[in-house]
PDB file of N, CA and C in Angstrom:
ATOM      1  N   UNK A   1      17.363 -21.766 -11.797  1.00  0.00           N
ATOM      2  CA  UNK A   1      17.063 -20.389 -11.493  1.00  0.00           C
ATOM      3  C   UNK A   1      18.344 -19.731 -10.988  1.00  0.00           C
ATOM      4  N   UNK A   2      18.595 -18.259 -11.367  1.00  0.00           N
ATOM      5  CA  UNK A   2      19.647 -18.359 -10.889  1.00  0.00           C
ATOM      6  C   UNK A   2      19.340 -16.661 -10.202  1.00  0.00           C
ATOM      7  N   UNK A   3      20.867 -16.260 -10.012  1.00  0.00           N
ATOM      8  CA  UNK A   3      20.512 -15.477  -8.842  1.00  0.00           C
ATOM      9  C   UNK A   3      20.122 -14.003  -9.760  1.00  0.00           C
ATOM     10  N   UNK A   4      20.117 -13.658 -10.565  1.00  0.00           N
ATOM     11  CA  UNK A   4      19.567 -12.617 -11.407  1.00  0.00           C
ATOM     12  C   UNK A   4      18.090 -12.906 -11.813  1.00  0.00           C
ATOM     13  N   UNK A   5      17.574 -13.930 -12.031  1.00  0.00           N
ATOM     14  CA  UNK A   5      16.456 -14.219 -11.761  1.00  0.00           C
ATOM     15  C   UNK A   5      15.305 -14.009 -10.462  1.00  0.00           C
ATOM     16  N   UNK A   6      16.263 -14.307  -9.260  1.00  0.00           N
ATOM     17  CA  UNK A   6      15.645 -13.864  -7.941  1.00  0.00           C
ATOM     18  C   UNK A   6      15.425 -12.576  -7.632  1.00  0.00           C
ATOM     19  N   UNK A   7      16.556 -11.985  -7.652  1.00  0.00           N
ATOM     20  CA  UNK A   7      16.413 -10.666  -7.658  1.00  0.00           C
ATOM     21  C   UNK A   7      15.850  -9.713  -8.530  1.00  0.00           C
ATOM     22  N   UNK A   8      15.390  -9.985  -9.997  1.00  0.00           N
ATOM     23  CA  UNK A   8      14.230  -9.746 -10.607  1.00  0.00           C
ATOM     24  C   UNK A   8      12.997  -9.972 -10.061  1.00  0.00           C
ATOM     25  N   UNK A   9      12.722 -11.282  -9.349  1.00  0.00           N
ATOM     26  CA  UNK A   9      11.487 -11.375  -9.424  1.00  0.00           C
ATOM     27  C   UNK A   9      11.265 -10.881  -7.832  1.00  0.00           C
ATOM     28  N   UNK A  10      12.131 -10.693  -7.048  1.00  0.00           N
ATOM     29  CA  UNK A  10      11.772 -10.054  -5.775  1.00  0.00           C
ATOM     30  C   UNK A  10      11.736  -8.601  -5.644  1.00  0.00           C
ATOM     31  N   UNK A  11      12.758  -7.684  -6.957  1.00  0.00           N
ATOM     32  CA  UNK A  11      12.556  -6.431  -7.172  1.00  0.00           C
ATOM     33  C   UNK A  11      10.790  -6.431  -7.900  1.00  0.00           C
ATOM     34  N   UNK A  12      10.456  -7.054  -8.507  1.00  0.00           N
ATOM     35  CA  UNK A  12       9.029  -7.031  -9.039  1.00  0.00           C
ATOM     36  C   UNK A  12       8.182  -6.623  -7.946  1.00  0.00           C
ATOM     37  N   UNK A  13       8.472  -8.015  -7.131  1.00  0.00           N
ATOM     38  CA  UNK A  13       7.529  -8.047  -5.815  1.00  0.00           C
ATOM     39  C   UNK A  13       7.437  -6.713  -5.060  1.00  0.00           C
ATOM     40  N   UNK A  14       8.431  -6.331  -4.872  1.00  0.00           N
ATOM     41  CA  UNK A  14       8.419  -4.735  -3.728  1.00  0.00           C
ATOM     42  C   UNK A  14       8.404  -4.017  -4.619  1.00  0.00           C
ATOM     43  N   UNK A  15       8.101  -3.610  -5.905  1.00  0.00           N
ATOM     44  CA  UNK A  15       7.664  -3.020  -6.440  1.00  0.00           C
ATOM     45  C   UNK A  15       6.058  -3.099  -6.801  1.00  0.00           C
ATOM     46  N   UNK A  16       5.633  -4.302  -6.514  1.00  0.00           N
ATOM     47  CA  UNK A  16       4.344  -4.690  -6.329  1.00  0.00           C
ATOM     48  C   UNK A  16       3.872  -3.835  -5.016  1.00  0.00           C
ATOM     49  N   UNK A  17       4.089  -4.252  -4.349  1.00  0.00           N
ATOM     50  CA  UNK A  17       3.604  -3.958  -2.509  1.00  0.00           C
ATOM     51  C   UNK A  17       4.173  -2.507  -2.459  1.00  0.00           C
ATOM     52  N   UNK A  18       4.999  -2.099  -2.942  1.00  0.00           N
ATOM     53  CA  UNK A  18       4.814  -0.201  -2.470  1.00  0.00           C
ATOM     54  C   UNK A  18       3.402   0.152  -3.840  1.00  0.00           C
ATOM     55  N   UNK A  19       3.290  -0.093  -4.875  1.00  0.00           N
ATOM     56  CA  UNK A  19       2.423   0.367  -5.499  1.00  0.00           C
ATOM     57  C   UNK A  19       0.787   0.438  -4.677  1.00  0.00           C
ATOM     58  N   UNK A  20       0.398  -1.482  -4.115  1.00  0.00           N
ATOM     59  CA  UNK A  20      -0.461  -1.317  -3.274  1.00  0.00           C
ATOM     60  C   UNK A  20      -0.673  -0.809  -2.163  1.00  0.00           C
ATOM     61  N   UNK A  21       0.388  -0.403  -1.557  1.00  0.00           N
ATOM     62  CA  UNK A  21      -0.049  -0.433   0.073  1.00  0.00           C
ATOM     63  C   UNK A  21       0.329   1.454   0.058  1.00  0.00           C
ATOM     64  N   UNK A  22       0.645   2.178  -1.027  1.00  0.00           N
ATOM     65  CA  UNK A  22       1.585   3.286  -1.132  1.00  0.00           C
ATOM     66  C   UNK A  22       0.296   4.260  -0.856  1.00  0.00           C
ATOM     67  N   UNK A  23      -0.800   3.890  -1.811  1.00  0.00           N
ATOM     68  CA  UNK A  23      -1.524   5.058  -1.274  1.00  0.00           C
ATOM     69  C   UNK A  23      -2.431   5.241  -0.130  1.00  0.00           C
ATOM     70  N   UNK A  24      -2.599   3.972   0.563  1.00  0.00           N
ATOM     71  CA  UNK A  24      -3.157   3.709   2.228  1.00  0.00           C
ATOM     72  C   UNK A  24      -2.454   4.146   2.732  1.00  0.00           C
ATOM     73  N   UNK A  25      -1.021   3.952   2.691  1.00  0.00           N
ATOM     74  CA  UNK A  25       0.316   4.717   3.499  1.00  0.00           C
ATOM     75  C   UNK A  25      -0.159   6.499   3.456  1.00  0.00           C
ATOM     76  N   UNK A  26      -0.161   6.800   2.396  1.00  0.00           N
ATOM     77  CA  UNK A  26      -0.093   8.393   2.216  1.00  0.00           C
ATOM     78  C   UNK A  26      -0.879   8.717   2.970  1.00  0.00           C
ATOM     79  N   UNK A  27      -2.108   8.169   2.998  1.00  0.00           N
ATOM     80  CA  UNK A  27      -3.321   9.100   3.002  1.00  0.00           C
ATOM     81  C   UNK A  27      -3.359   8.737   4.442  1.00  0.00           C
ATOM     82  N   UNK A  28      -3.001   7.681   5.346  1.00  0.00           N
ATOM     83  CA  UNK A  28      -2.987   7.285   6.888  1.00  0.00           C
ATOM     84  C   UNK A  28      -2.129   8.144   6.966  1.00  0.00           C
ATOM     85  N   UNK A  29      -0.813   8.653   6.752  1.00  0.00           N
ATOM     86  CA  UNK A  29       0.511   9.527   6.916  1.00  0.00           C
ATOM     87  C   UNK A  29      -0.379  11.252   7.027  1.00  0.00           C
ATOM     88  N   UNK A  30      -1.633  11.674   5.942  1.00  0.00           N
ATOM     89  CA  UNK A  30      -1.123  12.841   6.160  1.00  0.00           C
ATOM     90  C   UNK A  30      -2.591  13.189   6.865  1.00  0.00           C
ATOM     91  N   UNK A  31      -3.569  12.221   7.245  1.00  0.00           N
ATOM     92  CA  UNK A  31      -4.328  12.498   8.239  1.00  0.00           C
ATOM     93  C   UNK A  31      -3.897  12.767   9.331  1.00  0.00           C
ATOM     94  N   UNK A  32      -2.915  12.156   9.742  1.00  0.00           N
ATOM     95  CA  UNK A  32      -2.261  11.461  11.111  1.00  0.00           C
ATOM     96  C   UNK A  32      -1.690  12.884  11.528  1.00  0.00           C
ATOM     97  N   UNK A  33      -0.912  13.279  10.363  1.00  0.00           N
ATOM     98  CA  UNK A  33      -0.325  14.960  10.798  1.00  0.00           C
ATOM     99  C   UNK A  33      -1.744  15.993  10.626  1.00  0.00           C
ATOM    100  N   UNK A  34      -2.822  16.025   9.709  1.00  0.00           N
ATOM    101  CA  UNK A  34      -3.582  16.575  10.124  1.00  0.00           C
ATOM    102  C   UNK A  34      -3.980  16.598  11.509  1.00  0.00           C
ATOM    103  N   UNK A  35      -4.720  15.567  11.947  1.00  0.00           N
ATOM    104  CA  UNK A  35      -5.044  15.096  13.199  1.00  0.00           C
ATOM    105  C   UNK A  35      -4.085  15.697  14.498  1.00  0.00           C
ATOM    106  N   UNK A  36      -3.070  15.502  14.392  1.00  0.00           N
ATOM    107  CA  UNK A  36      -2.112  15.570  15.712  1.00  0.00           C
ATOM    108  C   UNK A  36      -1.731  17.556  15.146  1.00  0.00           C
ATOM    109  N   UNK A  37      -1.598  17.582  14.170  1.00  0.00           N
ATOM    110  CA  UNK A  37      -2.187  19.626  14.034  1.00  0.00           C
ATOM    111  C   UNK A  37      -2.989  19.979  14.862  1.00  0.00           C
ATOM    112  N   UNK A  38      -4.088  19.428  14.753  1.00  0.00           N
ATOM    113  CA  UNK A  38      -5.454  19.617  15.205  1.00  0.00           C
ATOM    114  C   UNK A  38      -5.317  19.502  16.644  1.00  0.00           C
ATOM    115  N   UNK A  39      -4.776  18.086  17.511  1.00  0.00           N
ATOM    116  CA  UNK A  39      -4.361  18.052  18.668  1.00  0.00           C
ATOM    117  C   UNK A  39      -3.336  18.588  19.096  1.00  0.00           C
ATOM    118  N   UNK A  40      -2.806  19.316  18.477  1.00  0.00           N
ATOM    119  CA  UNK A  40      -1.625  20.264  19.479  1.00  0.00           C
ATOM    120  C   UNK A  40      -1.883  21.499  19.480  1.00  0.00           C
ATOM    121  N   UNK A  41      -2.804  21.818  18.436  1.00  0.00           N
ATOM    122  CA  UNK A  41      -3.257  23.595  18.795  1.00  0.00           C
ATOM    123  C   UNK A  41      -4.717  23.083  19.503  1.00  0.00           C
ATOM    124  N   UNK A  42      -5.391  22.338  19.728  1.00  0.00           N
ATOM    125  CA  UNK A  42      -6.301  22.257  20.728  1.00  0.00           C
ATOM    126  C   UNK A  42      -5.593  21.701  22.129  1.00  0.00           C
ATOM    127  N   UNK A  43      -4.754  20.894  21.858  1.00  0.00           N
ATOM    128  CA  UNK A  43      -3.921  20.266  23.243  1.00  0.00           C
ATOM    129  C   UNK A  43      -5.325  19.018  24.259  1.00  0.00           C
ATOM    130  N   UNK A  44      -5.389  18.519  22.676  1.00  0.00           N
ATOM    131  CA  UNK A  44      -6.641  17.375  23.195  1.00  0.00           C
ATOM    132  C   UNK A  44      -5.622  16.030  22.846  1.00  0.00           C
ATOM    133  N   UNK A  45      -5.435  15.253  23.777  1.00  0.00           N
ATOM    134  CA  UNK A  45      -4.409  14.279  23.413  1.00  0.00           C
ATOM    135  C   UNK A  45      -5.469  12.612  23.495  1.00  0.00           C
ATOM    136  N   UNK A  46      -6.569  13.071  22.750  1.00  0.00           N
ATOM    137  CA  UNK A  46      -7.433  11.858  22.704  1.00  0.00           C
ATOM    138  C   UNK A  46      -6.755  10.442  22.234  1.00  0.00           C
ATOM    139  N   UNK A  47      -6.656   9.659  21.959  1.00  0.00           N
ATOM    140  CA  UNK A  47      -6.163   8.342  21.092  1.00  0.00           C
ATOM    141  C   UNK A  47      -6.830   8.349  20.274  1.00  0.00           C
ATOM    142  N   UNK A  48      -8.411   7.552  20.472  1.00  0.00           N
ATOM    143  CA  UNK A  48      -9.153   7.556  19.320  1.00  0.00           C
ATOM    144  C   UNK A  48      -9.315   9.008  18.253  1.00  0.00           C
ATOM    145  N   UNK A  49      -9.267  10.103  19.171  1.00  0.00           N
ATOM    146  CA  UNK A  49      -9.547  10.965  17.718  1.00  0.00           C
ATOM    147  C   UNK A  49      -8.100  10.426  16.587  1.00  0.00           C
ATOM    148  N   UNK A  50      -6.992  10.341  17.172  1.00  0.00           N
ATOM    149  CA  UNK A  50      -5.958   9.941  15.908  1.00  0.00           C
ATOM    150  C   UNK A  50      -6.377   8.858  15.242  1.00  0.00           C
ATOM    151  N   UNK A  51      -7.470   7.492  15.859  1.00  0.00           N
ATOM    152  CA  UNK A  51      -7.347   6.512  15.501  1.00  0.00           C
ATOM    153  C   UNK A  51      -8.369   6.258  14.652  1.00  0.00           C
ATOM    154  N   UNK A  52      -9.511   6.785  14.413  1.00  0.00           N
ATOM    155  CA  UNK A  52     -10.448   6.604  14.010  1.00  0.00           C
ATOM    156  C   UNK A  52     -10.667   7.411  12.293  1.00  0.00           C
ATOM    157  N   UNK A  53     -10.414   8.642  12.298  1.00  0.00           N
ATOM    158  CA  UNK A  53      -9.966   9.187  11.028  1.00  0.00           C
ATOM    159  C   UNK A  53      -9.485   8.487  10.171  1.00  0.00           C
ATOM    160  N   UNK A  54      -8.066   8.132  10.519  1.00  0.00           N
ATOM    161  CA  UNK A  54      -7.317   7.268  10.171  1.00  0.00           C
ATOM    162  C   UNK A  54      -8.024   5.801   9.356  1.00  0.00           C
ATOM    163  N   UNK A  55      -8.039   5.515  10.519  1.00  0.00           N
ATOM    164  CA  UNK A  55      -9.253   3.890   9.795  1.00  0.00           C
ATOM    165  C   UNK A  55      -9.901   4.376   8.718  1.00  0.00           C
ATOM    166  N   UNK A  56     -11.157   5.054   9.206  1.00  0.00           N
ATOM    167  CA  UNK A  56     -11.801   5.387   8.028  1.00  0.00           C
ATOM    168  C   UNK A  56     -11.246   5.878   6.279  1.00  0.00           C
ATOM    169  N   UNK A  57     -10.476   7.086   6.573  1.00  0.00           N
ATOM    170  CA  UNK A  57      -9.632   7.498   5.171  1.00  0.00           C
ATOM    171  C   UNK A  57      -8.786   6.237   4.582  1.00  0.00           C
ATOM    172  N   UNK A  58      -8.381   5.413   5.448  1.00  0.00           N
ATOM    173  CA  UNK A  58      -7.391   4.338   4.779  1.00  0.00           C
ATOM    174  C   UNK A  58      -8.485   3.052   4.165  1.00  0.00           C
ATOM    175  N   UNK A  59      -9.595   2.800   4.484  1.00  0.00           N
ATOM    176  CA  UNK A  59     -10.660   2.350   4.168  1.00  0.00           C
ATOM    177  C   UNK A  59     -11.504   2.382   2.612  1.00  0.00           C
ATOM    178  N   UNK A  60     -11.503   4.258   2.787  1.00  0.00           N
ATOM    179  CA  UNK A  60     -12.107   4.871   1.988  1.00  0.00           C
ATOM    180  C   UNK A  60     -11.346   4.250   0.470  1.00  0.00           C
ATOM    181  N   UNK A  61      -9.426   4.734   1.043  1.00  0.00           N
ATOM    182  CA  UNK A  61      -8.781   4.749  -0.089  1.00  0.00           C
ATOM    183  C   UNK A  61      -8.728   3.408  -0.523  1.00  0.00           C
ATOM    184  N   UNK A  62      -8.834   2.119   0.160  1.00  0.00           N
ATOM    185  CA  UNK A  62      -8.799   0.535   0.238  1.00  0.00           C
ATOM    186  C   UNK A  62      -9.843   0.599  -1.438  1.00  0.00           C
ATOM    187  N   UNK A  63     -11.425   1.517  -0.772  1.00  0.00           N
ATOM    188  CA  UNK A  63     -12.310   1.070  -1.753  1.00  0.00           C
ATOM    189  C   UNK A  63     -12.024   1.442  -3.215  1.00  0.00           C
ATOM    190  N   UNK A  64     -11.598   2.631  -3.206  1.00  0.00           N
ATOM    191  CA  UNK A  64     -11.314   3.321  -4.240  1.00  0.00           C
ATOM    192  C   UNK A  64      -9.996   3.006  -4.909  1.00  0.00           C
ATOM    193  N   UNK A  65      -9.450   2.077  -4.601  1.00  0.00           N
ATOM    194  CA  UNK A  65      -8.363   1.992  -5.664  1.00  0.00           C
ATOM    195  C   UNK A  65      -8.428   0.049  -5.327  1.00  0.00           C
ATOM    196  N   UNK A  66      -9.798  -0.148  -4.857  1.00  0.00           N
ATOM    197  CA  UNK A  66      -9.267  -1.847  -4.771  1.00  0.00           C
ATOM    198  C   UNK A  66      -9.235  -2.403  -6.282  1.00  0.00           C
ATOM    199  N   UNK A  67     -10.145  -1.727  -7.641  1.00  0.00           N
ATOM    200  CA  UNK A  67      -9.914  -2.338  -8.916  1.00  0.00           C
ATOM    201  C   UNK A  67      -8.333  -2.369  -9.552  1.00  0.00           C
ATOM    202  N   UNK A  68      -7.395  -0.831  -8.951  1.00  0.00           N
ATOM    203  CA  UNK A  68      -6.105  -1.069  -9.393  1.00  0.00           C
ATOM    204  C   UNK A  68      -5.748  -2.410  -8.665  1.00  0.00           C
ATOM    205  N   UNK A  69      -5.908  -1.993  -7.448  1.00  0.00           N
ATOM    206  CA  UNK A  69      -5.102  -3.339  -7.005  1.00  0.00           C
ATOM    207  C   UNK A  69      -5.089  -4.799  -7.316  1.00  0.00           C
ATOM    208  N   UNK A  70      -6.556  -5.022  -7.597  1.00  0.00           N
ATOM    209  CA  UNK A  70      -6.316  -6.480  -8.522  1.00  0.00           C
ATOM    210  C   UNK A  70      -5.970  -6.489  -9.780  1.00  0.00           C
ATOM    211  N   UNK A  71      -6.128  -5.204 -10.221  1.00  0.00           N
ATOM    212  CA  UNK A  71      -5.206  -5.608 -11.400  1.00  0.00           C
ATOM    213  C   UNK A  71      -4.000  -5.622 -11.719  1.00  0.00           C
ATOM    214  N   UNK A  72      -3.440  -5.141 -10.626  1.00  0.00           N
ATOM    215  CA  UNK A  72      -2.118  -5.170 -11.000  1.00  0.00           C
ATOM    216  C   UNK A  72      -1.615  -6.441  -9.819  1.00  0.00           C
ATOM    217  N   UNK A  73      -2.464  -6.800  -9.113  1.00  0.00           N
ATOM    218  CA  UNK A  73      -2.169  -8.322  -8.895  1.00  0.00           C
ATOM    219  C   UNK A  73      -2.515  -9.630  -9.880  1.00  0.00           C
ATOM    220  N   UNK A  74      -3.150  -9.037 -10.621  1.00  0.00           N
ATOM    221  CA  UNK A  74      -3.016 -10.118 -11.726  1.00  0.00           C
ATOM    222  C   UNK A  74      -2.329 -10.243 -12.689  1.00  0.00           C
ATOM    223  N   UNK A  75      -2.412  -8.627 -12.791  1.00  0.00           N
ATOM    224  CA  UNK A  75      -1.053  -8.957 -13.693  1.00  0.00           C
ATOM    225  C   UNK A  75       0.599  -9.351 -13.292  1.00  0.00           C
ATOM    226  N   UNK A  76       0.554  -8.879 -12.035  1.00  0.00           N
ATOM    227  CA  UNK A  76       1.878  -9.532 -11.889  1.00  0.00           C
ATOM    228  C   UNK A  76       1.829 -11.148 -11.451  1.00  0.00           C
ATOM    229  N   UNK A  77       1.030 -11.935 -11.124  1.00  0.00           N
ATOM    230  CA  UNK A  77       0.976 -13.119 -11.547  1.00  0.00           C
ATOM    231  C   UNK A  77       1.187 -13.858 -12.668  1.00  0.00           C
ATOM    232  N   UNK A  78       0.302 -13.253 -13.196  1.00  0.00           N
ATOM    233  CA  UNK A  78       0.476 -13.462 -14.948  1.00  0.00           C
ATOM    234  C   UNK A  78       1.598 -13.338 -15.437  1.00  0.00           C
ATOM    235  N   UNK A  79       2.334 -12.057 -14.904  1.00  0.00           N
ATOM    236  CA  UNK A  79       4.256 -12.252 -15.669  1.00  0.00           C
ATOM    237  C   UNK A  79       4.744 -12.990 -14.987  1.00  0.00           C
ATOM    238  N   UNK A  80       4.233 -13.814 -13.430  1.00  0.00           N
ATOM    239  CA  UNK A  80       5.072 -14.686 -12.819  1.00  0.00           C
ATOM    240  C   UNK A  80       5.133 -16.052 -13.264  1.00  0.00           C
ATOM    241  N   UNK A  81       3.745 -16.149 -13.600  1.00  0.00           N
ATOM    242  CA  UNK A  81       3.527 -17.698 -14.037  1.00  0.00           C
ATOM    243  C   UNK A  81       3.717 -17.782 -15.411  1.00  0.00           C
ATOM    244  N   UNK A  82       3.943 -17.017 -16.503  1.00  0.00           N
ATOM    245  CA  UNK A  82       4.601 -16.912 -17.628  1.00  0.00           C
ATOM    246  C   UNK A  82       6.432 -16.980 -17.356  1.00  0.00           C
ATOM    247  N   UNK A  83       6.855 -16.522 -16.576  1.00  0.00           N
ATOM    248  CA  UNK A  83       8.378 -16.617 -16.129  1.00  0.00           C
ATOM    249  C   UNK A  83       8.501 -17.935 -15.678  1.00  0.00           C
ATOM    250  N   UNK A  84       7.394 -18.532 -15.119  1.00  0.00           N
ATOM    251  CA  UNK A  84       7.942 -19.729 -14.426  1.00  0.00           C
ATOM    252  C   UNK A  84       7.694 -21.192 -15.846  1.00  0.00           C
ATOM    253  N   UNK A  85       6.825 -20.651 -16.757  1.00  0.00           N
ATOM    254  CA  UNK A  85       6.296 -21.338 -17.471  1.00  0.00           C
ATOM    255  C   UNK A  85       7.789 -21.767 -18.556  1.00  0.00           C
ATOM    256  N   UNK A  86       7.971 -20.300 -18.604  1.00  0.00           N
ATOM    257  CA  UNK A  86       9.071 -19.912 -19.831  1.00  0.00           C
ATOM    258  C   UNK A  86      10.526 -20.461 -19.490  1.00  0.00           C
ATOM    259  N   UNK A  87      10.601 -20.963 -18.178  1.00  0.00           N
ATOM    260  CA  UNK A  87      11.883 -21.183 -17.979  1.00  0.00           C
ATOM    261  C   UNK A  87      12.809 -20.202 -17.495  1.00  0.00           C
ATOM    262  N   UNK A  88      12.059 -19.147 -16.535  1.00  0.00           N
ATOM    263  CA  UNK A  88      12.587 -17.690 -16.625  1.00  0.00           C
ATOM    264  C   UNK A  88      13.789 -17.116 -17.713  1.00  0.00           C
TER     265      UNK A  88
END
């Protein structure tokens, strides 16, 4: 294996993991500024109100995109264990 090989298959990888985790990120990111909007023109500095929104919408989005996510965890298995098969 050599070192163009690694760095292929680790650029894969973080290209894997921002695809999954990218739109839980967003959608926790722009509640969070909703939310703290909301708490600075009310000047309610609750915790849970930031914390709980949050959960939930990142949840929501978990359900709704969990079929991409296995599939594109399988498929990138599938090009891994074909790379490893193939002799990269």
């Amino acid at each position: 294996m050599e070192v163009n090989d690694v760095l292929t298959v680790s650029r894969d990888a973080m290209w894997v993991t921002i695809k999954l985790a990218g739109p839980m990120m967003v959608v926790g990111l722009v509640i969070g500024l909703v939310v703290s909007l909301i708490q600075a023109l009310t000047q309610s500095q609750e915790m849970t109100l930031a914390f709980v929104p949050k959960i939930l919408g990142i949840f929501v989005v978990f359900l709704v995109t969990l079929p991409f996510m296995v599939a594109t965890l399988i498929g990138f298995t599938r090009e891994l264990a074909a790379r490893i098969i193939g002799g990269f």
